[in-house]
Structure formats: C-alpha cells, structure tokens
Protein backbone atom coordinates (compact mmCIF):
# COMPACT_ATOMS: atom_id res chain seq x y z
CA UNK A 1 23.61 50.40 62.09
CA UNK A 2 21.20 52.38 64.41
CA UNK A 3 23.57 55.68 63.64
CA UNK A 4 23.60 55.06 60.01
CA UNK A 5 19.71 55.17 59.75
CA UNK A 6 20.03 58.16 62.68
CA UNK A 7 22.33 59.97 60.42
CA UNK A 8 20.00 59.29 57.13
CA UNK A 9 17.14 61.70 58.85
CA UNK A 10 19.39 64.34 58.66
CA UNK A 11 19.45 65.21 62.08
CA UNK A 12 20.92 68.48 61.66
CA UNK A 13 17.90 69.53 60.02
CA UNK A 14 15.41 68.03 62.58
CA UNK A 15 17.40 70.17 65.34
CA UNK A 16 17.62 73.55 63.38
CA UNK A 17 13.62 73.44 62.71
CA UNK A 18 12.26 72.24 66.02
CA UNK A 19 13.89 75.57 66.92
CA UNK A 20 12.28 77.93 64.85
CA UNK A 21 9.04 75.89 65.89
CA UNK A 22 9.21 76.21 69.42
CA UNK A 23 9.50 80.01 68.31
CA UNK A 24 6.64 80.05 67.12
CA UNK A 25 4.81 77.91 69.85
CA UNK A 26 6.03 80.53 72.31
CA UNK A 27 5.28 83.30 70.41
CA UNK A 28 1.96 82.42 70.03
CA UNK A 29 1.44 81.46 73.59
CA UNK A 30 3.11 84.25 75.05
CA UNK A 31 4.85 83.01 78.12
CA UNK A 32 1.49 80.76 78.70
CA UNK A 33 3.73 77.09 77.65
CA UNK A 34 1.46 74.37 77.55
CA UNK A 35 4.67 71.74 78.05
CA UNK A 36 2.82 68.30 76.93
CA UNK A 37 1.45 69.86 73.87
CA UNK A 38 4.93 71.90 73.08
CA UNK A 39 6.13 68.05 73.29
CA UNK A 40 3.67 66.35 70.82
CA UNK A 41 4.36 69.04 68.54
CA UNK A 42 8.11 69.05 68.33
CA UNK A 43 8.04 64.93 68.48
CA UNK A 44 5.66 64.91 65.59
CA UNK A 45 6.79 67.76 63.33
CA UNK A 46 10.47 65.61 63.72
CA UNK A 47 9.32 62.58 62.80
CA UNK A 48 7.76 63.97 59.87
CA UNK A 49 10.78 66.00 59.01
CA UNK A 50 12.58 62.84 59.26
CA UNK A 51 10.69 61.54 56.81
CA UNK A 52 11.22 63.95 54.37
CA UNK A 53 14.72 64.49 54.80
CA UNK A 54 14.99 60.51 54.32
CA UNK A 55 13.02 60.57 51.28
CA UNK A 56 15.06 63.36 50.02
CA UNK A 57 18.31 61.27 50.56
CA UNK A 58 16.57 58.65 48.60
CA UNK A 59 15.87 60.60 45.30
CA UNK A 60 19.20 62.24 45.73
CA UNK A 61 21.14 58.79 46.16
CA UNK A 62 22.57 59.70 42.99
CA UNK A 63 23.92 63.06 42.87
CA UNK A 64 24.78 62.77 46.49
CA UNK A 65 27.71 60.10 44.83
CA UNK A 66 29.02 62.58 42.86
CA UNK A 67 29.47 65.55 45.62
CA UNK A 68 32.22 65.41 47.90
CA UNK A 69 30.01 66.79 50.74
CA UNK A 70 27.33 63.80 50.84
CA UNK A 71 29.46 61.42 49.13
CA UNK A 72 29.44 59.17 52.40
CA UNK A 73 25.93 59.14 52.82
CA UNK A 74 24.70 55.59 53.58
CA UNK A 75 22.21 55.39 50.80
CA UNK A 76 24.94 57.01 48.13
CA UNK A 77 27.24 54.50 49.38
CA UNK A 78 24.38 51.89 49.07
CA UNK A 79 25.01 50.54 52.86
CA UNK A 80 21.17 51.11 53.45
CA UNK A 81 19.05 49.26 50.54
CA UNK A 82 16.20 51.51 48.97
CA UNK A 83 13.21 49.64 49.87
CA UNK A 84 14.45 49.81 54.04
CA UNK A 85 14.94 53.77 53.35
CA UNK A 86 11.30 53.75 51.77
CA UNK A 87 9.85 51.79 54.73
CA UNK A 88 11.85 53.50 56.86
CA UNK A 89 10.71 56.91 55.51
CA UNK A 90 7.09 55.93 55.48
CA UNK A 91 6.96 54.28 58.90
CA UNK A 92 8.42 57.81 60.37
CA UNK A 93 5.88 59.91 58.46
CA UNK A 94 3.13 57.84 59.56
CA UNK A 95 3.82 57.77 63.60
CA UNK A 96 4.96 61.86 63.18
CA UNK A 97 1.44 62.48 61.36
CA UNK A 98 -0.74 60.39 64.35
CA UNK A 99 1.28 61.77 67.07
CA UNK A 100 0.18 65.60 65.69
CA UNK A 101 -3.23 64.50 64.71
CA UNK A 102 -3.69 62.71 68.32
CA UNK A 103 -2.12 65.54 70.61
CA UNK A 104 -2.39 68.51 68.88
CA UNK A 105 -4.83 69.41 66.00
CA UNK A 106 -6.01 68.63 62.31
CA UNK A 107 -4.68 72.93 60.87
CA UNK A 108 -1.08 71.48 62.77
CA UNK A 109 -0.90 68.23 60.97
CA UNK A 110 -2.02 69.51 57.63
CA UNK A 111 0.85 72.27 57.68
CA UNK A 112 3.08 69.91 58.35
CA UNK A 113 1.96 67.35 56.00
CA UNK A 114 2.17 70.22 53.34
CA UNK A 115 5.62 71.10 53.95
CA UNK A 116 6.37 67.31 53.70
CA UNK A 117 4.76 66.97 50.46
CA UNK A 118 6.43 70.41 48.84
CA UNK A 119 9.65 69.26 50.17
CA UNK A 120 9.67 65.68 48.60
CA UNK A 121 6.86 66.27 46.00
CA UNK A 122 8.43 69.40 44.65
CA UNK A 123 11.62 70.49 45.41
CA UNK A 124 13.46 66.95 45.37
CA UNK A 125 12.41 66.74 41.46
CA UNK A 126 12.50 70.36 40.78
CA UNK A 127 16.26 70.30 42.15
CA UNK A 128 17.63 68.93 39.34
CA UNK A 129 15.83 71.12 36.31
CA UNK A 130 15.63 74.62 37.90
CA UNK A 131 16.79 77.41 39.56
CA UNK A 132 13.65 78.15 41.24
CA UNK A 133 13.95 75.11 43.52
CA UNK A 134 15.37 76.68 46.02
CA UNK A 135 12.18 79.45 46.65
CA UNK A 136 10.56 75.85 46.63
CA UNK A 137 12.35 74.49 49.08
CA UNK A 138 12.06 77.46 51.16
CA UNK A 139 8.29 76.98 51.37
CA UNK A 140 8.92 73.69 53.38
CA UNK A 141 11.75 74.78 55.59
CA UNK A 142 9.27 77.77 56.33
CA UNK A 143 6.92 75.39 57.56
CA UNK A 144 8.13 74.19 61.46
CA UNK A 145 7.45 77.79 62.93
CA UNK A 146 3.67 77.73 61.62
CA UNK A 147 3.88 74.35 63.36
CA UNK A 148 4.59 75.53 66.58
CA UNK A 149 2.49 78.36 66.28
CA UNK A 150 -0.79 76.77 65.02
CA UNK A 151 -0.37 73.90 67.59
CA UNK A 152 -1.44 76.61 70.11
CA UNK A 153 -3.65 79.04 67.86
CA UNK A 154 -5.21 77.02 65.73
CA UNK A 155 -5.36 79.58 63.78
CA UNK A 156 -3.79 80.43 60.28
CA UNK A 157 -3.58 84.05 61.15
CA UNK A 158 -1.23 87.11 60.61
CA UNK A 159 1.38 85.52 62.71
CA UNK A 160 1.43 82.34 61.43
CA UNK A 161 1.92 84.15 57.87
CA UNK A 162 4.62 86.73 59.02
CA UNK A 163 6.75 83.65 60.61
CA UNK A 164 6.09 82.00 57.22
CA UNK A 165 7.68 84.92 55.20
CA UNK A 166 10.64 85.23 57.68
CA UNK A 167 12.27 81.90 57.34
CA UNK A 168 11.41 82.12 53.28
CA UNK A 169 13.46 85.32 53.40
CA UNK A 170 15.79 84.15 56.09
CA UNK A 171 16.72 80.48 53.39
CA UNK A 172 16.85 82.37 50.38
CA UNK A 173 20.22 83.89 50.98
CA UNK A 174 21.42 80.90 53.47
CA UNK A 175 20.87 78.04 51.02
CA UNK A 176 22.42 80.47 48.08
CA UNK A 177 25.71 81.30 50.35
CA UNK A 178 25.73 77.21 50.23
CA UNK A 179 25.66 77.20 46.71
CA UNK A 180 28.65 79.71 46.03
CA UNK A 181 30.92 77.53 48.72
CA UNK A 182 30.03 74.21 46.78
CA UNK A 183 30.06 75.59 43.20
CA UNK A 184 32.76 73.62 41.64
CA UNK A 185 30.25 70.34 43.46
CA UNK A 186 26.64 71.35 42.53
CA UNK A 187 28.38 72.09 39.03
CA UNK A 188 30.04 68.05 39.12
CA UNK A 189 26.70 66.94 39.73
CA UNK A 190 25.15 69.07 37.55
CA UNK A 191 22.38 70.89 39.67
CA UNK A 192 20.70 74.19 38.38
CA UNK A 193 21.33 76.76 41.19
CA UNK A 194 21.50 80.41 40.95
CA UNK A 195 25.56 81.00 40.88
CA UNK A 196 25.88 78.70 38.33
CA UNK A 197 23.23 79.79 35.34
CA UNK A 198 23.23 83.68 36.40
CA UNK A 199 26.97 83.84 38.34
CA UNK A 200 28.10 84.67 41.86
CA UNK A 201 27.89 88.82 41.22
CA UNK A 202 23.88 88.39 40.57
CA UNK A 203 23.43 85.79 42.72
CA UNK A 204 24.91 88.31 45.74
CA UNK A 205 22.05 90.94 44.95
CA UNK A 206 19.99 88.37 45.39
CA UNK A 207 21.38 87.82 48.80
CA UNK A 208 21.52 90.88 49.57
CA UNK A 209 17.26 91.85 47.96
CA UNK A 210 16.36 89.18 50.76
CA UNK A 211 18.25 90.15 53.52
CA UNK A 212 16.67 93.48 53.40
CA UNK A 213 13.39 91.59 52.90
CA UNK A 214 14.24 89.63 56.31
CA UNK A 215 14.40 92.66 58.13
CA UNK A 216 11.19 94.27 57.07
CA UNK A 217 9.48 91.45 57.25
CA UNK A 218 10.83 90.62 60.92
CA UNK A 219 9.64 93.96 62.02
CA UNK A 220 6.80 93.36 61.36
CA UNK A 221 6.22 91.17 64.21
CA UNK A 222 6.56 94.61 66.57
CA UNK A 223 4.57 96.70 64.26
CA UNK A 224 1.93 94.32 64.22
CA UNK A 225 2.09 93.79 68.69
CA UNK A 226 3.54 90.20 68.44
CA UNK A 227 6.87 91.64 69.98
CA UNK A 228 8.20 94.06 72.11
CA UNK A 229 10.75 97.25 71.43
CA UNK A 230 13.34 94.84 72.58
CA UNK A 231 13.23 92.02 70.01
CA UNK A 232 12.96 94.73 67.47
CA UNK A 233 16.26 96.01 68.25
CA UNK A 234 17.96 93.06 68.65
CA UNK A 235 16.30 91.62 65.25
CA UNK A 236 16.96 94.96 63.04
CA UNK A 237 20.64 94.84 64.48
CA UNK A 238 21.38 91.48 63.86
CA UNK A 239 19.71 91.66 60.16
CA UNK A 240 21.88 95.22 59.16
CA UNK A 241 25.11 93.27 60.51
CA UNK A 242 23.93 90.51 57.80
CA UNK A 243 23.37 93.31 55.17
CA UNK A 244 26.59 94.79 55.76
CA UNK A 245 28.51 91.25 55.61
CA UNK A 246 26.48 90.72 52.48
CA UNK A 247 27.35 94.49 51.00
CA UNK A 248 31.53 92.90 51.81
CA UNK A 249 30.66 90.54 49.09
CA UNK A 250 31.15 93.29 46.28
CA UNK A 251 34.84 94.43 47.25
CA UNK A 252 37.54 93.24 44.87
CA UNK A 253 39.48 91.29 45.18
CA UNK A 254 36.96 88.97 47.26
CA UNK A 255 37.61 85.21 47.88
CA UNK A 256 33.93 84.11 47.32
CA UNK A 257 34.26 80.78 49.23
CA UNK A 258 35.37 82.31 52.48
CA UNK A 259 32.97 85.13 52.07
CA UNK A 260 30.35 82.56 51.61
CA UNK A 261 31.14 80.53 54.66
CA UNK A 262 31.54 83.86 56.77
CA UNK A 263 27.92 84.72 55.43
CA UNK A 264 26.35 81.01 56.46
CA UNK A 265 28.23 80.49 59.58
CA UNK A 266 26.71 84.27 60.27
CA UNK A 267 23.11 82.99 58.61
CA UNK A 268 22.70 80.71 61.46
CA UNK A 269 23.80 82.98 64.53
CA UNK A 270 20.54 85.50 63.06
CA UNK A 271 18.21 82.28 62.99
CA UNK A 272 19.12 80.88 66.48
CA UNK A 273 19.21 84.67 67.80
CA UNK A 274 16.19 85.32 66.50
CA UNK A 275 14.04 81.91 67.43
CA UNK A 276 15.54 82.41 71.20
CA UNK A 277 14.44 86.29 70.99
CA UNK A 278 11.13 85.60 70.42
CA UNK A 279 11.18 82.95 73.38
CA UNK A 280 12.30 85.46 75.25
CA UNK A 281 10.19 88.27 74.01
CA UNK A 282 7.12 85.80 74.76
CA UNK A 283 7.68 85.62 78.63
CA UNK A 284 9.03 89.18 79.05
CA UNK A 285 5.49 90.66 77.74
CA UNK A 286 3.24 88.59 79.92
C-alpha cells in the first residue's frame, strides 16, 4: 500500500524538478551551498509538488481510465478511495508549505504555492477544454528553479525570471512531442492538445518556434554574467542538436511516433545537461 500512495505523487515528476531547482539554488549561490537550506528547499518544494501531482491524479481519475498509459493508476483503478487521495494531497501540501515557510522564506513559499495553485487550479480543468493548457501547465513546471533560486536570493530578480522562461520554453515542445506519441490516447479520452485540433505538421513548428526560443533565452544567462563562456557552449550546442532533431521532423516519409520519442528521450538529456551545467558553471566561477 505504501508504494501505491508513493507512486500516486508521481515521483517521476518530484525527481525531474528538484533538479532544475537545485539549478537554480546553485546558480544563485554561486559555488557558496548553504547545504541545510538547499535541504528545506528541495524537501518542501517536493512535498508540495506531491501534492499537486496527487491532486492532479484525482481530477484526472477519469480520463486516466480511458488511456492506456495511466490506465493502472491506483485512483483510475479506484484501489485508493477519493477522500484518502484528498487528505492525502492536503496533508502533503500543508507539511511542504511549513517546512519552506519555517527554513527558508515567505517570496520561496509563495512561488511555490503559486505553481501549486496554477497547476491544480488551472491547468487540471483547463486540460480538458483547451489547447492552451499546456502554456498553462508550463507556468507551474517552470516554477521549482525560481524555488531554488529565491530560497537563496530572496529576490524575484532577472535570474529568477530568465530560469522561469527557460523551462516554459524548454516544456512547450517536451509535453507536445508527448502528445504526437499518445495521439490515438489523448484523442480516446478526448483531450484538446495541439496535434489533434491544428495536426502534427503545425504542431512541429511549434516545436521547433520554442526550441529556438530555448536557446536565446538560455543565453541569456551568459549575456547577462550568470554563466560563464563554458555553459554557453555547451547550452547553444545541446539546443542546435534539438533544433536539428526537430528540423528531421519535416522529411517524408517520417514515422511521427518514433520521431516523437527520439525528440523526448532527447528533451530530457538538454534539461538534465543543462540543470548539471549550471551546477557546474556555479563552482567553476567562484
């Protein structure tokens, strides 16, 4: 029982964004790692993640029975009851939001608490009437690197808003790649995205507008003395090897779905390269 409510937090999720947030909380502390507060953050920001991510599975109890991907799901299957999953949800938000507000600081908590709130106050509905949930849901996911970085700063400042803007730009074509390998489900369970209303062909320049966004806006970080030369050229390299997988998207013939999965498996190399860049970056320039 204690993996099935383990496994309803989503803890693939709570992994993949306490690593962009301990980006952050190195690259505003460059190299200067306050351990015990690097700790509350990343304990708090999960539990709160948790939350949401159980909340989500909550609302989406239904379509998540239709879709052969979440179809096991304990809360689809109904082996968890919804009013455990609501406590169980509210008790996580609750100890997440005191540990942040106890060890950290009151700008950390309320970005968190934000991206909690657009995640399961506005994307979870929005998810199942329009297109323009996923930009939504990219707001939250960019979240966990302001985290880290405002736990040290406490600051909302121009790093804190160019991290933002990265992982937007950085979702936008990963959660749409995810959409064109589970077409023929999001279509079963009837959910709005992009391939579906405007088709796979507009839905790649879409991919490929943001990619090209991603690597401006990662720049940035240099231009503006964040980072050094050498996370530059490892960034910019990484995001043109993206462009030009994306750009392989237009040949014909093309088999979408293993195009897609080439382009998310690739999607997550440039994330996890990039959060352990900065890490790097941070130490090297101190």
């Amino acid at each position: 029982m204690m993996k099935t409510y383990y496994n309803l937090t989503k803890p693939g999720i709570i992994y993949g964004n306490a690593i962009t947030a301990t980006a952050g909380f190195f690259l505003a502390s460059q190299g200067q790692i306050d351990w015990q507060l690097l700790l509350a953050a990343l304990v708090g920001l999960s539990l709160i993640i948790a939350s949401g991510c159980v909340f989500n599975n909550l609302f989406d109890r239904d379509i998540d029975s239709r879709m052969e991907r979440t179809k096991n799901r304990a809360l689809a299957k109904g082996s968890i009851s919804k009013q455990s999953a609501i406590i169980y949800a509210i008790t996580l938000g609750l100890v997440g939001t005191l540990v942040l507000m106890n060890y950290t600081n009151f700008l950390t908590t309320l970005v968190a608490l934000t991206g909690l709130f657009i995640y399961v106050g506005l994307y979870s509905p929005l998810k199942r009437h329009s297109i323009h949930a996923t930009l939504v849901g990219s707001l939250a996911g960019a979240t966990p690197p302001v985290v880290g970085y405002c736990a040290v700063t406490n600051q909302f400042d121009l790093g804190a808003i160019i991290l933002f803007l990265i992982l937007v730009a950085w979702q936008m074509p990963h959660f749409y790649v995810i959409a064109i390998r589970r077409l023929d489900e999001y279509r079963a369970a009837s959910i709005p995205v992009l391939p579906i209303k405007k088709g796979v062909q507009v839905t790649k320049i879409y991919i490929v507008i943001y990619i090209i966004s991603y690597i401006i806006i990662t720049s940035l970080l240099t231009v503006f003395g964040f980072t050094g030369v050498t996370f530059l050229a490892v960034t910019v390299f990484l995001g043109l090897t993206w462009l030009r997988f994306a750009i392989q998207g237009f040949r014909t013939p093309t088999n979408d779905q293993q195009w897609a999965s080439k382009m998310f498996r690739f999607s997550l190399v440039v994330l996890t390269i990039l959060s352990l860049t900065i890490v790097i970056d941070s130490i090297i320039l101190t």
